[in-house]
PDB file of N, CA and C in Angstrom:
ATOM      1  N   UNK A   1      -4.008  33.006  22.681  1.00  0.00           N
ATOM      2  CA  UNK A   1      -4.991  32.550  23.648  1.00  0.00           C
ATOM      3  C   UNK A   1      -4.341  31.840  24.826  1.00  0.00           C
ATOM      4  N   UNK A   2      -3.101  32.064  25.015  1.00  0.00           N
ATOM      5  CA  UNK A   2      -2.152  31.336  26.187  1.00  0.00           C
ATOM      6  C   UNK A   2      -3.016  32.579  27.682  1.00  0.00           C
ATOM      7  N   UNK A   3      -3.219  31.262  28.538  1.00  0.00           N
ATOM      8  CA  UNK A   3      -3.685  31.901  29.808  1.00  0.00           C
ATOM      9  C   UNK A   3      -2.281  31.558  30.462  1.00  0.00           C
ATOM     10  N   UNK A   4      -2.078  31.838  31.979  1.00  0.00           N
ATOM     11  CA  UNK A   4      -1.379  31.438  32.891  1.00  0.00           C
ATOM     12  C   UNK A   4      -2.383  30.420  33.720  1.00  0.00           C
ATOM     13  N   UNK A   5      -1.758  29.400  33.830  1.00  0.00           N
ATOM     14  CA  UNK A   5      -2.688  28.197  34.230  1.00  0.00           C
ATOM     15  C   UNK A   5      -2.910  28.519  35.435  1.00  0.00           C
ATOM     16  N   UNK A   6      -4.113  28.129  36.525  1.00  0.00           N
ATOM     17  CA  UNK A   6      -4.323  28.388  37.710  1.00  0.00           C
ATOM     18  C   UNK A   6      -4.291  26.769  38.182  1.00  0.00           C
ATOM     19  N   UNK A   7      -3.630  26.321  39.176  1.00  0.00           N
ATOM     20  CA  UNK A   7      -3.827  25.353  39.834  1.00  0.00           C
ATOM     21  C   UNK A   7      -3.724  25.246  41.426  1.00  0.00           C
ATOM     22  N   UNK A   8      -4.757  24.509  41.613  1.00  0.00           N
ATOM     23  CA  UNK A   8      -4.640  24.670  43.301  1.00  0.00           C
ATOM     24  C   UNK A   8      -4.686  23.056  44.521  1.00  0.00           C
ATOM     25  N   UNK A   9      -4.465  23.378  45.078  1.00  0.00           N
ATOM     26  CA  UNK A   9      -4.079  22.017  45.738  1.00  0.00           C
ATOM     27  C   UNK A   9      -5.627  21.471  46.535  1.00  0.00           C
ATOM     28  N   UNK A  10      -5.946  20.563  45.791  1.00  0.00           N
ATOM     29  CA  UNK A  10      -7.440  19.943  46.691  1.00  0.00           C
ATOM     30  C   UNK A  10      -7.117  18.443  47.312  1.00  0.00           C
ATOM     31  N   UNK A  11      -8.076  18.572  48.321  1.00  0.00           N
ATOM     32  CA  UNK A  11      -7.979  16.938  48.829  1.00  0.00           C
ATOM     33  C   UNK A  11      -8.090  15.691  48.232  1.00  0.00           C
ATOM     34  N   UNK A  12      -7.412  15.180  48.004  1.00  0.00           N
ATOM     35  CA  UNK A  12      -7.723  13.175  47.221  1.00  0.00           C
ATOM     36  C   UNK A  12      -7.910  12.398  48.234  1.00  0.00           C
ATOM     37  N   UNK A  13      -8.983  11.902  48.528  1.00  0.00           N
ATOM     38  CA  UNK A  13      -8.900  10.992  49.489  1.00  0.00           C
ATOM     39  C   UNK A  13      -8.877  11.463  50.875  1.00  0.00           C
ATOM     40  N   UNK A  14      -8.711  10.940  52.167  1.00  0.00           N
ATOM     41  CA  UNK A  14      -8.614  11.634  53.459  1.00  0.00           C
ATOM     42  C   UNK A  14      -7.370  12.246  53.433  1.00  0.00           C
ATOM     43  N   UNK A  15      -5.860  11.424  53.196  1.00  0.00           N
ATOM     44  CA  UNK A  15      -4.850  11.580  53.468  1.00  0.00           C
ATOM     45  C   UNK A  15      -4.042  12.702  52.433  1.00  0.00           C
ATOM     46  N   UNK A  16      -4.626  12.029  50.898  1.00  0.00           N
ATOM     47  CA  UNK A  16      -3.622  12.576  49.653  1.00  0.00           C
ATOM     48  C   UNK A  16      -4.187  14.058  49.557  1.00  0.00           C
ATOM     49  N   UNK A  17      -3.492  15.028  48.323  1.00  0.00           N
ATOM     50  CA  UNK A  17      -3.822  16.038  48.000  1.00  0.00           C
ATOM     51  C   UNK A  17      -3.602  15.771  46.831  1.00  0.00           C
ATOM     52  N   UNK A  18      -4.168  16.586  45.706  1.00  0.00           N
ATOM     53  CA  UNK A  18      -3.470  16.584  44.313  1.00  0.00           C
ATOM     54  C   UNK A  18      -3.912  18.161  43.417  1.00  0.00           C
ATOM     55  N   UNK A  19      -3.193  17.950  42.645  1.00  0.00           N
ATOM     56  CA  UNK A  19      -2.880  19.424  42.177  1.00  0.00           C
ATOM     57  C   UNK A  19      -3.928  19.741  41.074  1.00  0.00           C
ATOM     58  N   UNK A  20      -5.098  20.783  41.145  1.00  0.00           N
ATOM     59  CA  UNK A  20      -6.226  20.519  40.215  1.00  0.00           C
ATOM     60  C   UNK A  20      -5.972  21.989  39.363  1.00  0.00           C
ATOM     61  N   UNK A  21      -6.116  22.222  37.769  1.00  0.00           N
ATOM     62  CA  UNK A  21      -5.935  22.662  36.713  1.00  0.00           C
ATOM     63  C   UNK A  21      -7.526  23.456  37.021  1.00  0.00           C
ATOM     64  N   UNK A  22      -7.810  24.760  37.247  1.00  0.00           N
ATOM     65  CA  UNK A  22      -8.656  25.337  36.777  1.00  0.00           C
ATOM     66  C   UNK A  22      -8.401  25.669  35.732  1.00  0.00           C
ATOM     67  N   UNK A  23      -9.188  25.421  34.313  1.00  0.00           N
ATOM     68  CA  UNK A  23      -9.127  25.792  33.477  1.00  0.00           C
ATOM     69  C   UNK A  23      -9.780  27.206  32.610  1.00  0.00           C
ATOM     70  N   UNK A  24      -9.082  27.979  32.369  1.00  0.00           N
ATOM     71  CA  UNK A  24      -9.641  28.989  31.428  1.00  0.00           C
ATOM     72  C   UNK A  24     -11.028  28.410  30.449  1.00  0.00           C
ATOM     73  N   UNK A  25     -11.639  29.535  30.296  1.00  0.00           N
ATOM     74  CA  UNK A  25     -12.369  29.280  28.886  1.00  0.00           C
ATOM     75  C   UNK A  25     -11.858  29.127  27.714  1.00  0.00           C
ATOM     76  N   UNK A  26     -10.724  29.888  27.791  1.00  0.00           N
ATOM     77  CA  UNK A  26      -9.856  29.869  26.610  1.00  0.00           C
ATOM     78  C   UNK A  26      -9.136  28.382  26.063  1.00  0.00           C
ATOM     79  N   UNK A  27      -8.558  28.374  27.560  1.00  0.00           N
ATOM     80  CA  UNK A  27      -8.084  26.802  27.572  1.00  0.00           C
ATOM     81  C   UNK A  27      -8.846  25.602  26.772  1.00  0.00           C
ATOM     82  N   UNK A  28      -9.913  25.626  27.280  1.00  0.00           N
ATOM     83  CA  UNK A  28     -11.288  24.597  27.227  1.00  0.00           C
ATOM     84  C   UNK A  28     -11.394  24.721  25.291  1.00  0.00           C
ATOM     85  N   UNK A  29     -11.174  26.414  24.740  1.00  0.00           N
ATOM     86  CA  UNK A  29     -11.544  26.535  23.610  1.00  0.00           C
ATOM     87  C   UNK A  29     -10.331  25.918  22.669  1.00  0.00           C
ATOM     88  N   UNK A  30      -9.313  26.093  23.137  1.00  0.00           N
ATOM     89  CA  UNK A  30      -8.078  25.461  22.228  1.00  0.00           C
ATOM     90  C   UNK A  30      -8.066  23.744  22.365  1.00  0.00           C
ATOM     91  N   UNK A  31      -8.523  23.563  23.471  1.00  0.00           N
ATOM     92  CA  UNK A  31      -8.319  21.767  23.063  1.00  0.00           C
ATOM     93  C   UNK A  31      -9.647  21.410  22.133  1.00  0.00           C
ATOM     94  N   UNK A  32     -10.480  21.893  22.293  1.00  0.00           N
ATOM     95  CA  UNK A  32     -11.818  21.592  21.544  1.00  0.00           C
ATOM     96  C   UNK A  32     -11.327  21.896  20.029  1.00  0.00           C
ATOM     97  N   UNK A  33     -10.797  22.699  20.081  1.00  0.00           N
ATOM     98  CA  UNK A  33     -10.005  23.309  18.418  1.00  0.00           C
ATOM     99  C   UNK A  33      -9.513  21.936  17.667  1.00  0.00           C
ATOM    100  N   UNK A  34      -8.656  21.241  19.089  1.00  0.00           N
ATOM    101  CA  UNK A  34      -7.661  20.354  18.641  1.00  0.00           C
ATOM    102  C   UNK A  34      -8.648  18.888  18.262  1.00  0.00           C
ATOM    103  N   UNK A  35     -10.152  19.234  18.262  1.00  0.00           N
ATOM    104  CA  UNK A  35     -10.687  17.588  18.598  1.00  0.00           C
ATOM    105  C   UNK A  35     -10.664  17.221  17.025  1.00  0.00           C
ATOM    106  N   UNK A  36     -11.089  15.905  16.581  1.00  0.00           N
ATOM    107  CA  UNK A  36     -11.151  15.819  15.510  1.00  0.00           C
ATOM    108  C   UNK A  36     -12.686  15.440  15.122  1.00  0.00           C
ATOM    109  N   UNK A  37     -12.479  16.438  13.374  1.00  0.00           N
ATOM    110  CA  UNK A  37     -14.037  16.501  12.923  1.00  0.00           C
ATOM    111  C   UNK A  37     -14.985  15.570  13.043  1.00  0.00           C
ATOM    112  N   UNK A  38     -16.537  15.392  13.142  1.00  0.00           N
ATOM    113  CA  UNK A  38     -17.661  14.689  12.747  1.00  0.00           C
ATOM    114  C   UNK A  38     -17.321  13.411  13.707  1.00  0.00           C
ATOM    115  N   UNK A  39     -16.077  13.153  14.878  1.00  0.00           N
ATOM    116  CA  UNK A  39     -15.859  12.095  15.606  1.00  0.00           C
ATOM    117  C   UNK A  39     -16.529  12.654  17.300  1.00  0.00           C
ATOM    118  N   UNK A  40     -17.174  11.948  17.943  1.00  0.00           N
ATOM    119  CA  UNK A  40     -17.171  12.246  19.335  1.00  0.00           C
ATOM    120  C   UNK A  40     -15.592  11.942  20.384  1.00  0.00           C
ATOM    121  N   UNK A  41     -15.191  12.509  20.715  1.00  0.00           N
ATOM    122  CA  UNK A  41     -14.458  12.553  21.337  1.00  0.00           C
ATOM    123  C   UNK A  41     -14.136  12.114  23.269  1.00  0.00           C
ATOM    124  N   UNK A  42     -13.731  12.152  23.863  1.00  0.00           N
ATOM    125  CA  UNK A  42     -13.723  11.274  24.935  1.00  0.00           C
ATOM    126  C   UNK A  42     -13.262  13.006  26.030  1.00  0.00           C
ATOM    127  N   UNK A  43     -14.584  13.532  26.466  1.00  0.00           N
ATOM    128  CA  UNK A  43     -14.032  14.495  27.487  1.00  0.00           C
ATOM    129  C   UNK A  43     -13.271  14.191  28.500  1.00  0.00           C
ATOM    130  N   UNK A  44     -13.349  13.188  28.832  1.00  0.00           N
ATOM    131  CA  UNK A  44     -12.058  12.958  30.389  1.00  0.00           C
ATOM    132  C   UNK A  44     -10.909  12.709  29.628  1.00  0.00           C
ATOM    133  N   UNK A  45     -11.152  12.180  28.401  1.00  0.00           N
ATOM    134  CA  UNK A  45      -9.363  12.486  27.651  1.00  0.00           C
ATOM    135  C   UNK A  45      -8.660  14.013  27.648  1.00  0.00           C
ATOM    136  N   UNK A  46      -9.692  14.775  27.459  1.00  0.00           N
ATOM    137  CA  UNK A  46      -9.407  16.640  27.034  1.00  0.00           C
ATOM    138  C   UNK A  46      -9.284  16.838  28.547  1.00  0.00           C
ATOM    139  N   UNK A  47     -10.110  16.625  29.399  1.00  0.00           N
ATOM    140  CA  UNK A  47      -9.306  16.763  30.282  1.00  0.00           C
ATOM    141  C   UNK A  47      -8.137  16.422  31.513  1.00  0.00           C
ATOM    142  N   UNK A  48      -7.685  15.435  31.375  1.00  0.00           N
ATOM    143  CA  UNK A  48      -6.233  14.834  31.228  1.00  0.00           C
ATOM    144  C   UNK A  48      -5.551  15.902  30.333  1.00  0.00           C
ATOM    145  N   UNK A  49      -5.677  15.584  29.123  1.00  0.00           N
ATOM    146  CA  UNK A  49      -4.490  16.107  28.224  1.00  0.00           C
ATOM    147  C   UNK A  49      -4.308  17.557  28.751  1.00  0.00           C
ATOM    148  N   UNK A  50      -5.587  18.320  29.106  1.00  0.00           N
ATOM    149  CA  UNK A  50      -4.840  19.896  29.728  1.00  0.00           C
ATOM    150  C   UNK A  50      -4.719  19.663  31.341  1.00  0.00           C
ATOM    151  N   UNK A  51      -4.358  18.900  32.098  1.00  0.00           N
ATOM    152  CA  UNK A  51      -3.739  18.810  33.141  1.00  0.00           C
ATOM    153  C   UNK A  51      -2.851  18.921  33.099  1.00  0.00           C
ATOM    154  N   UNK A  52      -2.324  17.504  31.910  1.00  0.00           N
ATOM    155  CA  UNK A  52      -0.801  16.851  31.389  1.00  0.00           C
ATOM    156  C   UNK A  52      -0.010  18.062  31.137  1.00  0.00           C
ATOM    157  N   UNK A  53      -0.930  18.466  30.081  1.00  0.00           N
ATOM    158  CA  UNK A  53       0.191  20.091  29.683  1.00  0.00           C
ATOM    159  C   UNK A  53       0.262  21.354  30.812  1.00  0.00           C
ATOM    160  N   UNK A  54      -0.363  21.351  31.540  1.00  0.00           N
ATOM    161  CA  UNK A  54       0.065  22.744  32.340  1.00  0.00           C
ATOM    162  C   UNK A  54       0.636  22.323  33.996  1.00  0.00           C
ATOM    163  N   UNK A  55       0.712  20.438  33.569  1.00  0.00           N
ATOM    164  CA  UNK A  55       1.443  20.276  35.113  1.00  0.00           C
ATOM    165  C   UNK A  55       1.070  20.012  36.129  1.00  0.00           C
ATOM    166  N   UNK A  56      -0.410  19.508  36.199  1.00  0.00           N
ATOM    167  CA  UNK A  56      -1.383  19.267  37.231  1.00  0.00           C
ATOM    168  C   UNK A  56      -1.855  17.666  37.511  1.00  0.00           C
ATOM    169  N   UNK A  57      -2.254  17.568  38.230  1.00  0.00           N
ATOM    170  CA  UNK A  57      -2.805  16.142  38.767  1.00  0.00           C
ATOM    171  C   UNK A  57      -4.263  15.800  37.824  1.00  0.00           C
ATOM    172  N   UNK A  58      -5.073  16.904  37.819  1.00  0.00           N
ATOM    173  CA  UNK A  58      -6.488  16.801  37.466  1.00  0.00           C
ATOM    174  C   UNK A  58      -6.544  18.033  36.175  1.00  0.00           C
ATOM    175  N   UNK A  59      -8.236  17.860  36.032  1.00  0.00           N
ATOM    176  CA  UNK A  59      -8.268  19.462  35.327  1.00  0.00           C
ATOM    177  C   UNK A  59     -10.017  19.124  35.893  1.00  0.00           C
ATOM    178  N   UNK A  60     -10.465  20.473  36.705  1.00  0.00           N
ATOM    179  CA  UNK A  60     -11.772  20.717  37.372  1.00  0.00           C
ATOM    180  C   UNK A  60     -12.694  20.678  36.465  1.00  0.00           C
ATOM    181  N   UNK A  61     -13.393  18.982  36.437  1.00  0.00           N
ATOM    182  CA  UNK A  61     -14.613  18.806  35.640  1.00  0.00           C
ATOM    183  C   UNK A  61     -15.823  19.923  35.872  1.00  0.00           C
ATOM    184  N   UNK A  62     -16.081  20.353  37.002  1.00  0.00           N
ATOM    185  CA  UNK A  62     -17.248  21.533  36.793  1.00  0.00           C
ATOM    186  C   UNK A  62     -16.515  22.565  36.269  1.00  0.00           C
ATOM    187  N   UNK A  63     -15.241  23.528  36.336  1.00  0.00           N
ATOM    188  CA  UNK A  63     -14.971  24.265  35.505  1.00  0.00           C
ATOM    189  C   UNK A  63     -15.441  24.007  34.335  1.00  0.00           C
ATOM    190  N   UNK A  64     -14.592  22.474  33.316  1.00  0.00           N
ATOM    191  CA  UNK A  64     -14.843  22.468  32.235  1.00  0.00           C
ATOM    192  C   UNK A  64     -16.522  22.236  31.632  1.00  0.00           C
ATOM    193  N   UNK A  65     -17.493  21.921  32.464  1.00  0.00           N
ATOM    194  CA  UNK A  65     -18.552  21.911  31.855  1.00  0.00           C
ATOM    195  C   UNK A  65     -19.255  23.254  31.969  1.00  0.00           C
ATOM    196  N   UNK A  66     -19.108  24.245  32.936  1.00  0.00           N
ATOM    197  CA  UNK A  66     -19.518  25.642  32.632  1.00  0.00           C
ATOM    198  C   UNK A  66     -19.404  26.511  31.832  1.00  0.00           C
ATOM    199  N   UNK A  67     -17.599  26.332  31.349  1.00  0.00           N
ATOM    200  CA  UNK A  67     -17.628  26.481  30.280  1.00  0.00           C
ATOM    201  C   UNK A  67     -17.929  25.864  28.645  1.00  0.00           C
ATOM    202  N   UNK A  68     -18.210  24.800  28.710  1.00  0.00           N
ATOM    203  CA  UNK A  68     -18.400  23.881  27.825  1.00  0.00           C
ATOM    204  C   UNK A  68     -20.327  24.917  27.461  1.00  0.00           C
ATOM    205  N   UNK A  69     -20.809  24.962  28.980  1.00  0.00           N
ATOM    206  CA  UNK A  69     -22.503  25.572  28.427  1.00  0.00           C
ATOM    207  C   UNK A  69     -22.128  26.806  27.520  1.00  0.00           C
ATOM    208  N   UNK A  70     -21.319  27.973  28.240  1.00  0.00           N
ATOM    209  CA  UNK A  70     -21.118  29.379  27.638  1.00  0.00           C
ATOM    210  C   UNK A  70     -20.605  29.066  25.984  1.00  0.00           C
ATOM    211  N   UNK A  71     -20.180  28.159  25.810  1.00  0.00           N
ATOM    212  CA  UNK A  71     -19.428  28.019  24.515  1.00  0.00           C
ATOM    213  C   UNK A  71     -20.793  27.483  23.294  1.00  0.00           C
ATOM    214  N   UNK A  72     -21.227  26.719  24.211  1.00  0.00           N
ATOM    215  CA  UNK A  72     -22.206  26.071  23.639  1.00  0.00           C
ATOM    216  C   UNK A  72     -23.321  27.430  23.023  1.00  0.00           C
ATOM    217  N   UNK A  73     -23.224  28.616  24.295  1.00  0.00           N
ATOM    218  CA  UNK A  73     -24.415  29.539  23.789  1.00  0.00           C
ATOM    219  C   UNK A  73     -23.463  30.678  22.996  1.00  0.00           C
ATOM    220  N   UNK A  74     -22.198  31.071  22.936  1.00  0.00           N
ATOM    221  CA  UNK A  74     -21.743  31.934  22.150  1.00  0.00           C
ATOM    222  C   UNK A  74     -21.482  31.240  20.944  1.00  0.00           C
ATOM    223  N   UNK A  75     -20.985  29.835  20.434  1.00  0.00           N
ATOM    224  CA  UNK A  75     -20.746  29.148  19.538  1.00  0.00           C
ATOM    225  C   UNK A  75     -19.330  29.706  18.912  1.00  0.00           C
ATOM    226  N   UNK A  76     -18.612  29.237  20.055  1.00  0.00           N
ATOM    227  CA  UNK A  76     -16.838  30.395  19.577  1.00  0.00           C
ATOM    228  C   UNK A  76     -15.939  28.738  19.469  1.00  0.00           C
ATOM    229  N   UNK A  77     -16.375  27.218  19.464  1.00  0.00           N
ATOM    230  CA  UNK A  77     -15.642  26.092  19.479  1.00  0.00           C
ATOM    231  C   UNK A  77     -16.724  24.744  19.539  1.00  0.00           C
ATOM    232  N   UNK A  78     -16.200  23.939  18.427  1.00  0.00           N
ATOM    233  CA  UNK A  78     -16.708  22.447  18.408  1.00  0.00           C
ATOM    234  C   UNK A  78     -17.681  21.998  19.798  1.00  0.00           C
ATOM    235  N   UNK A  79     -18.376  22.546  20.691  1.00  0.00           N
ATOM    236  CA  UNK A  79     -18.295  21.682  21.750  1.00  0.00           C
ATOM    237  C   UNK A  79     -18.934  20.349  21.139  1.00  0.00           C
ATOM    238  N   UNK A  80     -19.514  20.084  20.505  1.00  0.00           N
ATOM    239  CA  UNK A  80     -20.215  18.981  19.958  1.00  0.00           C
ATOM    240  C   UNK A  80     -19.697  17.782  20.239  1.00  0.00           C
ATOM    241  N   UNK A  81     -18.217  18.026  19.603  1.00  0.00           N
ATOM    242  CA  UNK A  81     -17.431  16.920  19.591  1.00  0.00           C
ATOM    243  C   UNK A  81     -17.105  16.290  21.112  1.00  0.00           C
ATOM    244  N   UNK A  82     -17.414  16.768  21.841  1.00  0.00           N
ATOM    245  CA  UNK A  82     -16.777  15.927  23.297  1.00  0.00           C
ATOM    246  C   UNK A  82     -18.025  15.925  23.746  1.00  0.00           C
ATOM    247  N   UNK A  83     -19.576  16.181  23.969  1.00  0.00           N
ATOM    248  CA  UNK A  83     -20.606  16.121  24.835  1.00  0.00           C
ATOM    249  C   UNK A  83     -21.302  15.063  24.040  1.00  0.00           C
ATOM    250  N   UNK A  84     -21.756  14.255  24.778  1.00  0.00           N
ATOM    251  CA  UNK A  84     -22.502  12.717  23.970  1.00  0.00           C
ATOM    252  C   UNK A  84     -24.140  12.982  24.158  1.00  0.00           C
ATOM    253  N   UNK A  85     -24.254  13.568  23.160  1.00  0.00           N
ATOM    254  CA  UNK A  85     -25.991  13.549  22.734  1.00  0.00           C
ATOM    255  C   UNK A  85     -27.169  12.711  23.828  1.00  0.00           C
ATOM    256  N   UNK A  86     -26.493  11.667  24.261  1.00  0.00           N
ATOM    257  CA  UNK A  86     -27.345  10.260  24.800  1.00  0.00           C
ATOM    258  C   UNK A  86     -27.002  10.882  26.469  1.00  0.00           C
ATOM    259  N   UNK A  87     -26.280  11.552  26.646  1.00  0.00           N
ATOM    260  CA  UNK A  87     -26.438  11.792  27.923  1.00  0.00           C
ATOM    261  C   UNK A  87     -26.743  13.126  28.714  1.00  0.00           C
ATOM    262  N   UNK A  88     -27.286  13.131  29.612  1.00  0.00           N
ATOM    263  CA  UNK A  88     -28.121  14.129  30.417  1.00  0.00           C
ATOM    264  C   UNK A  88     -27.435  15.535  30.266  1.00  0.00           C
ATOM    265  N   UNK A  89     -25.928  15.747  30.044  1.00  0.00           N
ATOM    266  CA  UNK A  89     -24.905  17.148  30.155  1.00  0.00           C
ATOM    267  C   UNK A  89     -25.773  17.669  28.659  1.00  0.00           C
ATOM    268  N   UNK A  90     -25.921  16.701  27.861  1.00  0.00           N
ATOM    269  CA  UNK A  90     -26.464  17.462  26.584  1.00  0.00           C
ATOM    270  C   UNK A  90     -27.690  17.966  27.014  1.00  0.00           C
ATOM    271  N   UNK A  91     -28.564  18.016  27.383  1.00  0.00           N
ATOM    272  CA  UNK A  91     -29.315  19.033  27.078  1.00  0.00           C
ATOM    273  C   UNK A  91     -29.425  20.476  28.042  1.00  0.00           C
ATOM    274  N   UNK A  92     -28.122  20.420  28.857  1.00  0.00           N
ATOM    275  CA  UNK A  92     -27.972  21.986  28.942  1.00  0.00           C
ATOM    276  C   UNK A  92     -27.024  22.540  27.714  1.00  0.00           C
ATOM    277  N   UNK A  93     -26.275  22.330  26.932  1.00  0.00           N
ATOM    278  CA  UNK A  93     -26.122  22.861  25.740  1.00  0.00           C
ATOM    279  C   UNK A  93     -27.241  23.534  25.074  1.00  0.00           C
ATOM    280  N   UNK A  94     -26.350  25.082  24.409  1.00  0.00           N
ATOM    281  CA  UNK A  94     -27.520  25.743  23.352  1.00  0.00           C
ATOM    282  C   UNK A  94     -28.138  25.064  22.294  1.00  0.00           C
ATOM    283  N   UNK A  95     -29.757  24.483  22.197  1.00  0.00           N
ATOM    284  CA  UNK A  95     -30.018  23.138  21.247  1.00  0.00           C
ATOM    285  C   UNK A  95     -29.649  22.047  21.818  1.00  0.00           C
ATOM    286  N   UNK A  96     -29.472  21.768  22.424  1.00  0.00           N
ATOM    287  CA  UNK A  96     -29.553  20.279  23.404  1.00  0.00           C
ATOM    288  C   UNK A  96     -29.033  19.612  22.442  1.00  0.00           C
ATOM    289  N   UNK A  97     -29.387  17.801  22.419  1.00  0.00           N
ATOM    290  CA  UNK A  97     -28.997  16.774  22.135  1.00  0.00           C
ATOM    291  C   UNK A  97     -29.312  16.742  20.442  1.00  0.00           C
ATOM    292  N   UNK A  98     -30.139  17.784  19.967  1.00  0.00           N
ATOM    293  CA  UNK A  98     -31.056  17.413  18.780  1.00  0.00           C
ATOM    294  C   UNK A  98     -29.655  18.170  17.691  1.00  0.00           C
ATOM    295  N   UNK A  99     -29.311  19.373  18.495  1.00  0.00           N
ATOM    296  CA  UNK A  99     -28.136  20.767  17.912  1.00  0.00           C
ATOM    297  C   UNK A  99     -26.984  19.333  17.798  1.00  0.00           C
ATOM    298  N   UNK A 100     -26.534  19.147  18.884  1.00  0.00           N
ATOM    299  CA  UNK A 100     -25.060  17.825  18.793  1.00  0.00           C
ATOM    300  C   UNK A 100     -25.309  17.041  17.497  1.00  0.00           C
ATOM    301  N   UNK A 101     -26.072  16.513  17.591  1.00  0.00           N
ATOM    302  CA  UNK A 101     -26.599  15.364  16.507  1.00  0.00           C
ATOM    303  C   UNK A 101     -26.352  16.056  15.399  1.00  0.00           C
ATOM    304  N   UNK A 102     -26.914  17.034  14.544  1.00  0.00           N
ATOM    305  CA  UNK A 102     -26.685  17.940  13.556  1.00  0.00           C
ATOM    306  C   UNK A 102     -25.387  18.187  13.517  1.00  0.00           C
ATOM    307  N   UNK A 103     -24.796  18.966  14.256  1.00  0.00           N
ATOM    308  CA  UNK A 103     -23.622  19.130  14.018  1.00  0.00           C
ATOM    309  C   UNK A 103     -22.017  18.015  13.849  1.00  0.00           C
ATOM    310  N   UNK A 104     -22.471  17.158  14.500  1.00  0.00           N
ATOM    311  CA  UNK A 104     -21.818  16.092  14.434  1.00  0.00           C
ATOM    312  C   UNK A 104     -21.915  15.322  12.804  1.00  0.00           C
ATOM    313  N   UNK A 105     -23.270  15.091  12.465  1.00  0.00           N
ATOM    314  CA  UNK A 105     -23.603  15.030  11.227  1.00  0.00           C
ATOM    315  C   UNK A 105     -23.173  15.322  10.191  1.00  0.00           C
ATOM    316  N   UNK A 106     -22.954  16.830  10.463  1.00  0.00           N
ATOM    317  CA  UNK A 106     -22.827  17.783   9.190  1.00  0.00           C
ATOM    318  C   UNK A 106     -21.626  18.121   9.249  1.00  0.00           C
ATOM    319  N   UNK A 107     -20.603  17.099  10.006  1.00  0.00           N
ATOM    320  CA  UNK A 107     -19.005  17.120   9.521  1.00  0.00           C
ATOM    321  C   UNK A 107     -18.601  15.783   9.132  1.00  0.00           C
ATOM    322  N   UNK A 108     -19.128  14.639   9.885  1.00  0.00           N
ATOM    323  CA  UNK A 108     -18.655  13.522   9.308  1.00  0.00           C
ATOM    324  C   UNK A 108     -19.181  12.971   7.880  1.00  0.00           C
TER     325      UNK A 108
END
């Protein structure tokens, strides 16, 4: 499931630039692999950590939540573990906030 990372140079600020990690779906699906069971997890950590690894400044939060929905409706990775039930991103997930809760549940 190794992609070739895409990164592209966006504006920081007026002056800075920094180097932003589009992420694969695939991508998105292997760190979710890596989360750990029945725990919520910290999404701006997952995405850091796949910046960190492919060399980038950032990793493109709307990438990762578009794919975070598609995953949510094919059910091919944990998303559970990184989307927090209590907040508004959950209920575009397949099963909204009520699906997280369950599943979160029914590992810890």
């Amino acid at each position: 499931m190794d992609d070739v990372p895409v990164i592209k140079m966006r504006r920081k600020g007026r002056a800075e630039q920094q180097r932003m990690l589009i992420p694969s779906e695939c991508m998105v699906v292997d760190a979710l692999r890596g989360t750990p069971a029945g725990k919520l997890s910290d999404l701006a950590e997952i995405r850091h950590a796949l910046a960190v690894k492919h060399g980038a400044d950032a990793c493109c939060p709307v990438t990762v939540q578009r794919h975070l929905v598609h995953i949510s409706e094919e059910g091919s990775a944990p998303f559970w573990r990184v989307v927090d039930p209590d907040r508004p991103f959950a209920r575009r997930m397949a099963g909204g906030p009520d699906r997280i809760r369950e599943k979160l549940a029914g590992e810890g």
